[in-house]
C-alpha atoms as a PDB file:
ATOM      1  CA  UNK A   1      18.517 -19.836 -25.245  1.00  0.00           C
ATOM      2  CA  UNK A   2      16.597 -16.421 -24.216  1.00  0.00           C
ATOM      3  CA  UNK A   3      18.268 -16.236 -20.442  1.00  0.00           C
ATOM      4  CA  UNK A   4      16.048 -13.310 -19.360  1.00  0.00           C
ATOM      5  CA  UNK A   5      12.753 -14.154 -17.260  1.00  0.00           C
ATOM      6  CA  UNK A   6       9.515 -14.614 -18.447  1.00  0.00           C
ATOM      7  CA  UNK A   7       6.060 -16.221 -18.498  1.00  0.00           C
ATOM      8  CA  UNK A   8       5.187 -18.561 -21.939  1.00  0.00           C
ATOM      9  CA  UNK A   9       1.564 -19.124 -22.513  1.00  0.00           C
ATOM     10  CA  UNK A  10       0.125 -22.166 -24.847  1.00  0.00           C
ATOM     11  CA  UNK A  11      -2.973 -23.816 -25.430  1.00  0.00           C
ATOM     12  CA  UNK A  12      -4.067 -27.042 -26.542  1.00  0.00           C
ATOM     13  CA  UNK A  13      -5.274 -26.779 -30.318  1.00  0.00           C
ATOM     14  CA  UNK A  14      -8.354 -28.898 -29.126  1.00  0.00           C
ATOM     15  CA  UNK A  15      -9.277 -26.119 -26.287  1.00  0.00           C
ATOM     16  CA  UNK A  16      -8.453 -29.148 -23.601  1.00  0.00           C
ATOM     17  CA  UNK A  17      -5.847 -27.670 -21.944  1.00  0.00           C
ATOM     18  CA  UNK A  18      -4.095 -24.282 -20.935  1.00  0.00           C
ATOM     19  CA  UNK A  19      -0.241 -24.452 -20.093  1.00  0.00           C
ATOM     20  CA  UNK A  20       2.254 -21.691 -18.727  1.00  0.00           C
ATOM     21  CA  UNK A  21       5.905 -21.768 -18.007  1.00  0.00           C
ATOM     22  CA  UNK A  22       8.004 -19.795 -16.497  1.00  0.00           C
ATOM     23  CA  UNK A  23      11.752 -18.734 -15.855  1.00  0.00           C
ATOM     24  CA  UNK A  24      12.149 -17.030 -12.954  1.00  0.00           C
ATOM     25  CA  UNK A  25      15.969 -17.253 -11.926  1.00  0.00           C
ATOM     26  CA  UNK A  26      17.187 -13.515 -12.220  1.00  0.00           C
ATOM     27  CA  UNK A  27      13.695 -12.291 -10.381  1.00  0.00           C
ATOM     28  CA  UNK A  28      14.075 -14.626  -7.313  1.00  0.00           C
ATOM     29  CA  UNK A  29      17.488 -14.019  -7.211  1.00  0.00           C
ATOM     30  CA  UNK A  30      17.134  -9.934  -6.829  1.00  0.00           C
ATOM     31  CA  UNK A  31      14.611 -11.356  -4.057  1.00  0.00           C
ATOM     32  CA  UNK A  32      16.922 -13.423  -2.048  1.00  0.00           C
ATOM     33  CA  UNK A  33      19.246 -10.785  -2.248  1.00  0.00           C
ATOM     34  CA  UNK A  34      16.848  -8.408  -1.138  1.00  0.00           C
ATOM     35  CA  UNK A  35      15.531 -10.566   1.983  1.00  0.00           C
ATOM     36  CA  UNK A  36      19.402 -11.941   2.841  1.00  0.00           C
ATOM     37  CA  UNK A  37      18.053 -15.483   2.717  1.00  0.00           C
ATOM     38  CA  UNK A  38      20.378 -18.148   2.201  1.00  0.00           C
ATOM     39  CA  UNK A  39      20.478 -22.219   1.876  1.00  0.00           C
ATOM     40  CA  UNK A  40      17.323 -24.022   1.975  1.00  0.00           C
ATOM     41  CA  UNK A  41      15.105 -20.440   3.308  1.00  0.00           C
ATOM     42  CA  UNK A  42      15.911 -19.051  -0.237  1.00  0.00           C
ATOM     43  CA  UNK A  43      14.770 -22.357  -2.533  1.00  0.00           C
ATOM     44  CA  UNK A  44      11.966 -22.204  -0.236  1.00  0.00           C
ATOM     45  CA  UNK A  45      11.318 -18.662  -1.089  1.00  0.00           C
ATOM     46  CA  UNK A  46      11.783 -18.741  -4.475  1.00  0.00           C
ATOM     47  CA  UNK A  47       9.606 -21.656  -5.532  1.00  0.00           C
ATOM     48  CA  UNK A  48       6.614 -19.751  -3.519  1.00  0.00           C
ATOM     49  CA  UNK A  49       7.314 -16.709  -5.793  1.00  0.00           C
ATOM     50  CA  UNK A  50       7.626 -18.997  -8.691  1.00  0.00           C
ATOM     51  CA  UNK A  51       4.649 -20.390  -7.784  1.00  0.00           C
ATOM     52  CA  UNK A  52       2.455 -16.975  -6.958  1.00  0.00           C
ATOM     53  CA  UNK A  53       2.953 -15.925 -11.083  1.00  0.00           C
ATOM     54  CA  UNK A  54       1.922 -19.118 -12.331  1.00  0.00           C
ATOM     55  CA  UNK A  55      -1.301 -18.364 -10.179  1.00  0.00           C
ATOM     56  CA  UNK A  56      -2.047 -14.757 -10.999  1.00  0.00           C
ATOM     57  CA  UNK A  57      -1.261 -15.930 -14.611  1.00  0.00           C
ATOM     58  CA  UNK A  58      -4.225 -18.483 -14.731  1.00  0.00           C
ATOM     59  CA  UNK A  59      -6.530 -16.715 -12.464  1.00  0.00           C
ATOM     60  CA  UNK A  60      -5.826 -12.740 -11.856  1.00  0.00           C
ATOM     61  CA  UNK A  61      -3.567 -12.139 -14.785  1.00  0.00           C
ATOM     62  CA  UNK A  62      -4.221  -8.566 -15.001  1.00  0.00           C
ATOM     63  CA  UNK A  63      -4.219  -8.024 -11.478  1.00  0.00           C
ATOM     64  CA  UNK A  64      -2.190  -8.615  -8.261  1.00  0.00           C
ATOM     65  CA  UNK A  65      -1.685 -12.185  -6.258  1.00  0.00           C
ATOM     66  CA  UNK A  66      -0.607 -12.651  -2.927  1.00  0.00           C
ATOM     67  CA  UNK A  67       0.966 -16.269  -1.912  1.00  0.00           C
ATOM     68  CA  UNK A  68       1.356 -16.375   2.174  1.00  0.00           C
ATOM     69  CA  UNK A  69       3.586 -19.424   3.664  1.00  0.00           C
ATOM     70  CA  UNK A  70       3.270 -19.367   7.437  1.00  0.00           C
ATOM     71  CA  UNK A  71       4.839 -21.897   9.910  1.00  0.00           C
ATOM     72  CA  UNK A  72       5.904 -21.998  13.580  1.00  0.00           C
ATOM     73  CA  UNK A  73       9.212 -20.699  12.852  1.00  0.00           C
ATOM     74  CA  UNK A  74       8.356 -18.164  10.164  1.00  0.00           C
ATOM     75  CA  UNK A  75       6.887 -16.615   6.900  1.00  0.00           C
ATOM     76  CA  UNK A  76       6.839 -15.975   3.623  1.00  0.00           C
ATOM     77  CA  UNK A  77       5.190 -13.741   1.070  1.00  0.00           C
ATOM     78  CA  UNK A  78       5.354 -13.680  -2.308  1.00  0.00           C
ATOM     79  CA  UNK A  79       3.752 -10.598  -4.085  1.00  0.00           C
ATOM     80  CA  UNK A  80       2.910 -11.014  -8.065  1.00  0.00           C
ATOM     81  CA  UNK A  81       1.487  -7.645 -10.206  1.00  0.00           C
ATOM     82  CA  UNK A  82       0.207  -7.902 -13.348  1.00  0.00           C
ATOM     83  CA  UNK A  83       3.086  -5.669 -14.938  1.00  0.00           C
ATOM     84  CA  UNK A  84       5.418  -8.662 -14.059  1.00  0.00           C
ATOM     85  CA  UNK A  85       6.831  -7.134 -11.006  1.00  0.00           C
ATOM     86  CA  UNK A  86       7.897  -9.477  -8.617  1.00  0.00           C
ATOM     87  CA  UNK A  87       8.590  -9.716  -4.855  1.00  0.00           C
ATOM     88  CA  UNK A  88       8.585 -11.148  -1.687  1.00  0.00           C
ATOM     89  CA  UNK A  89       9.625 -11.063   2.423  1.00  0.00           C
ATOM     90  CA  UNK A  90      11.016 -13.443   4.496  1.00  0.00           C
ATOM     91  CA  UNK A  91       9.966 -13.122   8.073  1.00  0.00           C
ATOM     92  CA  UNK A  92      11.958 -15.089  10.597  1.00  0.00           C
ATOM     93  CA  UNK A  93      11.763 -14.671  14.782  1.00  0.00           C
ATOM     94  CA  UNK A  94      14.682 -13.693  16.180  1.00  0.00           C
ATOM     95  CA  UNK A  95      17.162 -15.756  17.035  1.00  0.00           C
ATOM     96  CA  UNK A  96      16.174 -17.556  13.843  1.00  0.00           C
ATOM     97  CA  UNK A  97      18.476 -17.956  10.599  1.00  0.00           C
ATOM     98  CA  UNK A  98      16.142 -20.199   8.274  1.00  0.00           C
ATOM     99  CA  UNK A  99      13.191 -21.526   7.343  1.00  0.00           C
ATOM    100  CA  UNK A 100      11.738 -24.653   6.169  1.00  0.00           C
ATOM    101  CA  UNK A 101       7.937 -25.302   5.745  1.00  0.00           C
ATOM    102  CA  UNK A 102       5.949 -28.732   7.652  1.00  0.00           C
ATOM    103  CA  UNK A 103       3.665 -30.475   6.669  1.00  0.00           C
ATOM    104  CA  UNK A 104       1.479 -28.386   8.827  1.00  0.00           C
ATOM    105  CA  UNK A 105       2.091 -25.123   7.330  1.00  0.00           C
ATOM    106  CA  UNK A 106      -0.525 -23.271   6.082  1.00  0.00           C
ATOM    107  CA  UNK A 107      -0.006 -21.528   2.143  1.00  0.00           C
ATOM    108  CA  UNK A 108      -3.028 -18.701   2.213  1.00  0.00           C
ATOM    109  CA  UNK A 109      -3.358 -17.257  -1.517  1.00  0.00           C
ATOM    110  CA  UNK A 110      -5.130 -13.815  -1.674  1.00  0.00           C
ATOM    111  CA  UNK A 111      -6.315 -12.684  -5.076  1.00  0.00           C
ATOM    112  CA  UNK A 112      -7.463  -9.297  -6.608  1.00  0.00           C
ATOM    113  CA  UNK A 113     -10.828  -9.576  -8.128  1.00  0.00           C
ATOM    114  CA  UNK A 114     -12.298  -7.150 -10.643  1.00  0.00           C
ATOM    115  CA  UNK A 115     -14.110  -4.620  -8.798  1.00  0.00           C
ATOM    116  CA  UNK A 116     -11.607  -4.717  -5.601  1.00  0.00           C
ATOM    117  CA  UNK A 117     -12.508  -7.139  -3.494  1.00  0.00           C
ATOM    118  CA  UNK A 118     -10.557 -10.113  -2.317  1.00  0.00           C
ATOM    119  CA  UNK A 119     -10.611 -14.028  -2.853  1.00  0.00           C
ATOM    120  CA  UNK A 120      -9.134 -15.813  -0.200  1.00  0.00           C
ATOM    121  CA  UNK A 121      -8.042 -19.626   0.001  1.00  0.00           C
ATOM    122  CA  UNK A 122      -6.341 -21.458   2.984  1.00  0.00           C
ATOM    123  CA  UNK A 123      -4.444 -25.073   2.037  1.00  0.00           C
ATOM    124  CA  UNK A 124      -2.128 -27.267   4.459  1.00  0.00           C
ATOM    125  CA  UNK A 125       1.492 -27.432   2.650  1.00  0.00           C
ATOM    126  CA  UNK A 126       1.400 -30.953   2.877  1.00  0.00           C
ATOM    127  CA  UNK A 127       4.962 -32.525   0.995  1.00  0.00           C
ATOM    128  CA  UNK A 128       6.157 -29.507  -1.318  1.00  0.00           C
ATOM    129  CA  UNK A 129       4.744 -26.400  -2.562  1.00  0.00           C
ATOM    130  CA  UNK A 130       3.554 -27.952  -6.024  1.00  0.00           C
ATOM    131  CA  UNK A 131       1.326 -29.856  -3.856  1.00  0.00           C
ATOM    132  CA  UNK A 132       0.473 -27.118  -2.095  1.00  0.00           C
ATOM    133  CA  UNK A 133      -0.885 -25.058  -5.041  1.00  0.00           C
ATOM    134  CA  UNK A 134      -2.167 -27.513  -6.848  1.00  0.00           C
ATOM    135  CA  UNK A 135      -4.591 -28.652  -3.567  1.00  0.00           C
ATOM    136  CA  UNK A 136      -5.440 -24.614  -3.252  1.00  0.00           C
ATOM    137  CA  UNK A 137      -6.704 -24.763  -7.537  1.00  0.00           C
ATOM    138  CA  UNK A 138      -8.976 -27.359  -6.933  1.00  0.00           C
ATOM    139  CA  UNK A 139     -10.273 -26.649  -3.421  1.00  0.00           C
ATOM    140  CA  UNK A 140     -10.479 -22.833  -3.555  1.00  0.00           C
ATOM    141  CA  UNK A 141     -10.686 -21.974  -7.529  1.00  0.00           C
ATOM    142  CA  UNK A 142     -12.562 -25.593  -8.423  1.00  0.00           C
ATOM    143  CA  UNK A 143     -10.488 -25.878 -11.284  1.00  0.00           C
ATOM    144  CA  UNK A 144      -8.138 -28.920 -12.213  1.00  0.00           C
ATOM    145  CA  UNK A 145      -4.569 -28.070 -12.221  1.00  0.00           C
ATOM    146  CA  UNK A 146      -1.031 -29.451 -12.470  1.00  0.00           C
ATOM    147  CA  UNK A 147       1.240 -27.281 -11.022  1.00  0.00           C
ATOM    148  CA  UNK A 148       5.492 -27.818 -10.762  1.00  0.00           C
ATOM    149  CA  UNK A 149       7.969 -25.456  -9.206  1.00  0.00           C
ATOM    150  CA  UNK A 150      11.097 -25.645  -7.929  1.00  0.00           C
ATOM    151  CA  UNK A 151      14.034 -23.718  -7.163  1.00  0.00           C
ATOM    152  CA  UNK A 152      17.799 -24.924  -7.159  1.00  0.00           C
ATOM    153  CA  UNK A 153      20.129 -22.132  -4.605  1.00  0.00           C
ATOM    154  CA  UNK A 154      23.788 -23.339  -4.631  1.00  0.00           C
ATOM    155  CA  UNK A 155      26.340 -21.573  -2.646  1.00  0.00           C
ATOM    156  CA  UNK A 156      23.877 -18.777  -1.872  1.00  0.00           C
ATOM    157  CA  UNK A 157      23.131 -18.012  -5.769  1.00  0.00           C
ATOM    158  CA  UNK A 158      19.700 -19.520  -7.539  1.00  0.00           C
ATOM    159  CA  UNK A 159      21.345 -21.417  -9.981  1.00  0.00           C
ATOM    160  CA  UNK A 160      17.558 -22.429 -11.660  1.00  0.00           C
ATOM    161  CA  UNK A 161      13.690 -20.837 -10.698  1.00  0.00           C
ATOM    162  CA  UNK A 162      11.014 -21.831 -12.998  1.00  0.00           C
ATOM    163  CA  UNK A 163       7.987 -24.649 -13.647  1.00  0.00           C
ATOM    164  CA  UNK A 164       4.531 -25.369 -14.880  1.00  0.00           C
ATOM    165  CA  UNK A 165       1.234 -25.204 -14.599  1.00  0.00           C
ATOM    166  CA  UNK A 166      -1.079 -27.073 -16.748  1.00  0.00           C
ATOM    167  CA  UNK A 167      -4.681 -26.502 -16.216  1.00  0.00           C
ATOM    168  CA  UNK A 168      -8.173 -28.230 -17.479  1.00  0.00           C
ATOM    169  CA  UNK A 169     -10.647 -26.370 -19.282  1.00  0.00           C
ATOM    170  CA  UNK A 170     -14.125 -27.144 -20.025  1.00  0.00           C
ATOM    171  CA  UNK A 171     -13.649 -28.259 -23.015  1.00  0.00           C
ATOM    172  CA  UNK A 172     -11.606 -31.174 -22.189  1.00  0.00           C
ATOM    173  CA  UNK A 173     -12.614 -34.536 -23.494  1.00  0.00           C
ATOM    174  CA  UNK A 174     -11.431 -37.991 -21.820  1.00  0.00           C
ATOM    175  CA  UNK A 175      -9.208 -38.705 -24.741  1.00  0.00           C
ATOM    176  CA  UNK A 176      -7.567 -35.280 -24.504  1.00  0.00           C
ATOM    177  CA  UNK A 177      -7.486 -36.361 -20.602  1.00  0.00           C
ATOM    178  CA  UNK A 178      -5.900 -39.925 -20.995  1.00  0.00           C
ATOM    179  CA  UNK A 179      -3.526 -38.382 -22.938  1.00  0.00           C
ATOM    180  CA  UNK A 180      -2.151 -34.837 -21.061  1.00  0.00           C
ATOM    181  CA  UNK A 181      -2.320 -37.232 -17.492  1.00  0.00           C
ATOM    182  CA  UNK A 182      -0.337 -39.499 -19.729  1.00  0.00           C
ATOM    183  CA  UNK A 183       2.089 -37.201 -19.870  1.00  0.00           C
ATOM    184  CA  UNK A 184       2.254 -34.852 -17.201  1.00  0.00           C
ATOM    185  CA  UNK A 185       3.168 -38.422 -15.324  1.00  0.00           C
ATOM    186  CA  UNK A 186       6.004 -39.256 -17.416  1.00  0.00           C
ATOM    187  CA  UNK A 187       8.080 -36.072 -17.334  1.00  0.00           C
ATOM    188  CA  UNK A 188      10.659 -36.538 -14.470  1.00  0.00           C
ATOM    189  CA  UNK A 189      10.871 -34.075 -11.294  1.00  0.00           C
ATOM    190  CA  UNK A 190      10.649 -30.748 -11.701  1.00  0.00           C
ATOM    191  CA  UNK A 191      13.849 -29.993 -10.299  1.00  0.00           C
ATOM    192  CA  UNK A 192      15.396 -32.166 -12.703  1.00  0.00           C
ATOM    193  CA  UNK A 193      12.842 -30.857 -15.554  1.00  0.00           C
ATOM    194  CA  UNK A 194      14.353 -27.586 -14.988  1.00  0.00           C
ATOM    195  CA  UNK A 195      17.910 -28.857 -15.435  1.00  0.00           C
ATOM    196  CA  UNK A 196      17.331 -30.816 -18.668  1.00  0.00           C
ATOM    197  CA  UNK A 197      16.247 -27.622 -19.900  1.00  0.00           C
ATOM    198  CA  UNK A 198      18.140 -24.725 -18.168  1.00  0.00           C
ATOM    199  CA  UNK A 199      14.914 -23.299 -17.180  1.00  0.00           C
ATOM    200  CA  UNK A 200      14.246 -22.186 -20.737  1.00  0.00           C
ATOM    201  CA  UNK A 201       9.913 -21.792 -20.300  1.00  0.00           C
ATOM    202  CA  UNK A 202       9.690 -22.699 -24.604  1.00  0.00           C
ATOM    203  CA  UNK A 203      11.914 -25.711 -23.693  1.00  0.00           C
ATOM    204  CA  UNK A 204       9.709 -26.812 -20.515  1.00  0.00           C
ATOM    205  CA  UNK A 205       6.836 -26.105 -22.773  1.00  0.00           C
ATOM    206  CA  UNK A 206       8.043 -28.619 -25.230  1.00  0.00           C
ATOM    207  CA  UNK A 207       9.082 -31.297 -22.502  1.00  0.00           C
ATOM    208  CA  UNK A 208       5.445 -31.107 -20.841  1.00  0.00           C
ATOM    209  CA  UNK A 209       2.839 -31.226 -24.447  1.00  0.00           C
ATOM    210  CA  UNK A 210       5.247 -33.438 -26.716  1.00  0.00           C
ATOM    211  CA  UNK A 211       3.366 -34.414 -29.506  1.00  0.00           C
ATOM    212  CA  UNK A 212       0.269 -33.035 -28.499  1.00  0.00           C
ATOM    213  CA  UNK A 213      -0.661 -30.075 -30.573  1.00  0.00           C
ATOM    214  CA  UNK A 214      -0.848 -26.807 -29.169  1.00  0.00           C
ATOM    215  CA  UNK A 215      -0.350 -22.960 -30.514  1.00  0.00           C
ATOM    216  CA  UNK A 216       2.015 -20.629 -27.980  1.00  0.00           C
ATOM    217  CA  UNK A 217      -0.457 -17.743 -27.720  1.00  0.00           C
ATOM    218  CA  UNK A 218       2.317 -15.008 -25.962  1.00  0.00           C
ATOM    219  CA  UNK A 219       4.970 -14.467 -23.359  1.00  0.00           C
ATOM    220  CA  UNK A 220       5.555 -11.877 -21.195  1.00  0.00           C
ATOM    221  CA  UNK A 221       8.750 -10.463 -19.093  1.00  0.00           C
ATOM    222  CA  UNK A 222       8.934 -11.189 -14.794  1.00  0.00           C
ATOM    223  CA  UNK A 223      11.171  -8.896 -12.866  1.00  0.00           C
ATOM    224  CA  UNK A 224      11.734  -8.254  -9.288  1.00  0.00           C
ATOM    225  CA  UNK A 225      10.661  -5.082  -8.628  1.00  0.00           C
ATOM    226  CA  UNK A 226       8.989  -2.261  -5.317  1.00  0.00           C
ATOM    227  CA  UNK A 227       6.044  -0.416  -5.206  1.00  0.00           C
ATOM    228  CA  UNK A 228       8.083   1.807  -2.299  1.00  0.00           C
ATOM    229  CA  UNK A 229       8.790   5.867  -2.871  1.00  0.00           C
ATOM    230  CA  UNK A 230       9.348   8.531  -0.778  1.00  0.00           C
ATOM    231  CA  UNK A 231       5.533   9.812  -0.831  1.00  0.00           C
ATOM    232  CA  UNK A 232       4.490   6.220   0.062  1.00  0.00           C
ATOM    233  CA  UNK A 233       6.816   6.297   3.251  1.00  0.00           C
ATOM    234  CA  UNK A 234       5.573   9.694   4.542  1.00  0.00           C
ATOM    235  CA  UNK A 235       2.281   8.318   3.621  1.00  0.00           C
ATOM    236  CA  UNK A 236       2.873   5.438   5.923  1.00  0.00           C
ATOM    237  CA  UNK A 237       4.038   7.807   8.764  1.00  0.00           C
ATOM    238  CA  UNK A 238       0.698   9.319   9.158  1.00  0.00           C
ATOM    239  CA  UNK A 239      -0.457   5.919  10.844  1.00  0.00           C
ATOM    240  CA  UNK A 240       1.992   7.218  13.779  1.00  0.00           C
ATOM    241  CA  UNK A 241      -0.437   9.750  14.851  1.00  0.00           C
ATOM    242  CA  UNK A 242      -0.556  13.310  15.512  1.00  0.00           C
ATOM    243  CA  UNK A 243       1.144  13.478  18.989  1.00  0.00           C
ATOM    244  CA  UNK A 244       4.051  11.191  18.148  1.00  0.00           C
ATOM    245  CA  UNK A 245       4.758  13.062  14.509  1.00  0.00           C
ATOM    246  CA  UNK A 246       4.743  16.155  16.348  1.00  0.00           C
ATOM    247  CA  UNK A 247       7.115  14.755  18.936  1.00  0.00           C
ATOM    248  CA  UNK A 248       9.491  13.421  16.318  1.00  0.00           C
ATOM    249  CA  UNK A 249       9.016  17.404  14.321  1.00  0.00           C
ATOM    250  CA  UNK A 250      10.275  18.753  17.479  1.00  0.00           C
ATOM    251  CA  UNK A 251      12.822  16.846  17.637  1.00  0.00           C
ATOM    252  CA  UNK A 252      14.335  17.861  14.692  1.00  0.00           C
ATOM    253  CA  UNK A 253      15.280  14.315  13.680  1.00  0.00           C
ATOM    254  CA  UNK A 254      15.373  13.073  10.175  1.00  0.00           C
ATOM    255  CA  UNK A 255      13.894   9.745   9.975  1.00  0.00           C
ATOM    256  CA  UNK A 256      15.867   6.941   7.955  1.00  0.00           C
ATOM    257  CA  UNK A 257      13.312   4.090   7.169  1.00  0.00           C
ATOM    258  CA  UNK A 258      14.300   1.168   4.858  1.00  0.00           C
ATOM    259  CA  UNK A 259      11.979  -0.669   2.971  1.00  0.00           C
ATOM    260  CA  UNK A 260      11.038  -4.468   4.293  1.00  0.00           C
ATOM    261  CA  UNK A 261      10.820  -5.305   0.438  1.00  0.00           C
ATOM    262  CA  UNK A 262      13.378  -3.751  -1.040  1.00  0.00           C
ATOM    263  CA  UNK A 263      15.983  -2.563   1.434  1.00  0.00           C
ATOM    264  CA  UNK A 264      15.885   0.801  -0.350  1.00  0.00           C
ATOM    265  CA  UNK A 265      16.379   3.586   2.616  1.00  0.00           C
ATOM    266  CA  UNK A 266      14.681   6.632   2.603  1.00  0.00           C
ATOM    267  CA  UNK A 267      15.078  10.008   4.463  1.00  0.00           C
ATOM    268  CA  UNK A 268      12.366  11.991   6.033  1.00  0.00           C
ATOM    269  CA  UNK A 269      12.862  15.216   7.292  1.00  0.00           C
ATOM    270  CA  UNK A 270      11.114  17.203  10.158  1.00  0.00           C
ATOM    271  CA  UNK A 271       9.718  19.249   7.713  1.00  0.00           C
ATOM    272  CA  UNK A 272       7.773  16.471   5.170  1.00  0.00           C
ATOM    273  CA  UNK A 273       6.179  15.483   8.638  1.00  0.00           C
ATOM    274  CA  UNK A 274       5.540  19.109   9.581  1.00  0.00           C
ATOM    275  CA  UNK A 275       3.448  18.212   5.935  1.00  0.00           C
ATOM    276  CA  UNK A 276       1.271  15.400   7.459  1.00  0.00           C
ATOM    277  CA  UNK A 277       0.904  17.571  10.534  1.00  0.00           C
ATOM    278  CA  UNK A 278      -0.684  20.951   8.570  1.00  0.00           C
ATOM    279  CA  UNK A 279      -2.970  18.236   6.297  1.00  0.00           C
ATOM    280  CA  UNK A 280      -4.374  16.637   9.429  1.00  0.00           C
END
């Protein structure tokens, strides 16, 4: 069994049905680690970024998806790129050490359309995050889905990050119907789908279309991964303003700014900002 994690694609040979899998252990991992989440907060977190590259898969696969998970007591976002790059940030208030989603939650997905513009959907969280995404494909995208993620954190390590997403296309008849709701239904939960199988995405393949015949059109590699560099964080400074930069040059102090994705710290001197000051 391949360990590292990636993103199968398959379709039905009677153009009824598109499925992906996905391992995602080693990328939501990196993530957690990244975000010091813990217990519960980090299978929470991990099954939304689980969930956000099954969803730029089927819908924005060559460009970025943005799964938001906001409750009273906190957020979430997972961030998927088309290159595979993965990541994510777990806001809690202070005073606050974890997170669990309500029923009452909100999940907002915000997709990347082709010339730049955005495609927003808001769903309730209702029982699970599956649910959650699966309400969102039909509501906001109008397209049939089945959608199972789930990740298993044990002693602070993800032990297992993966799932499904099987998804109706036009050409579905109601045989091919009768029988892919036949059985999506009888495969067990996902969490223990994902044991049976180690997370392996050609094994969950195999578990979801059984006998049903279908041709595994690719796979491609998911990693955590930034977009942060040093130009991007002087970049960001220039928000601060011309009096307060040219406070700060005065100074004399060099800046030390840490990435909320990453927690990669970066040094800015008075003279890069001396930079924004002479472009402004």
């Amino acid at each position: 069994m391949d360990p590292a994690d990636r993103v199968v694609r398959a379709i039905t040979n009677d153009n009824a049905f598109r499925i992906i899998t996905i391992r995602a252990a080693d990328t939501v991992q990196a993530a957690v680690r990244a975000q010091k989440a813990s217990g519960p907060t980090a299978g929470w977190f991990g099954q939304l970024l689980t969930g956000a590259v099954l969803v730029r898969e089927t819908m924005s696969p060559e460009l970025r998806v943005q799964c938001i998970l906001k409750g009273e007591t906190g957020s979430f976002v997972a961030d998927a790129l088309p290159d595979g790059l993965t990541r994510g940030l777990v806001n809690l208030p202070a005073g606050v050490t974890s997170y669990a989603p309500s029923a009452d939650s909100l999940l907002q997905v915000v997709r990347t359309m082709s010339r730049g513009e955005l495609h927003q959907g808001v769903v309730k969280v209702g029982p699970d995050i599956s649910t959650a995404l699966t309400t969102y494909m039909l509501n906001s995208e109008q397209v049939v889905s089945v959608i199972g993620v789930d990740c298993h954190v044990e002693d602070d390590a993800v032990r297992l990050a993966g799932g499904y997403i099987v998804q109706m296309l036009p050409e579905m008849g109601n045989a091919a119907l009768r029988s892919m709701t036949a059985r999506v239904e009888a495969l067990p939960p996902i969490r223990q789908l994902l044991s049976e199988t180690g997370g392996d995405p050609d094994l969950i393949l195999a578990r979801v279309v059984g006998d049903v015949a279908h041709t595994r059109t690719s796979e491609s590699g998911v990693r955590f991964g930034c977009l942060c560099d040093q130009a991007r964080v002087v970049g960001a400074l220039a928000s601060l303003g011309e009096v307060e930069i040219r406070a700060i040059v005065e100074s004399g102090e060099v800046l030390t700014i840490a990435c909320d994705y990453c927690g990669v710290s970066y040094q800015v001197s008075p003279a890069e900002l001396r930079g924004l000051l002479e472009r402004s």
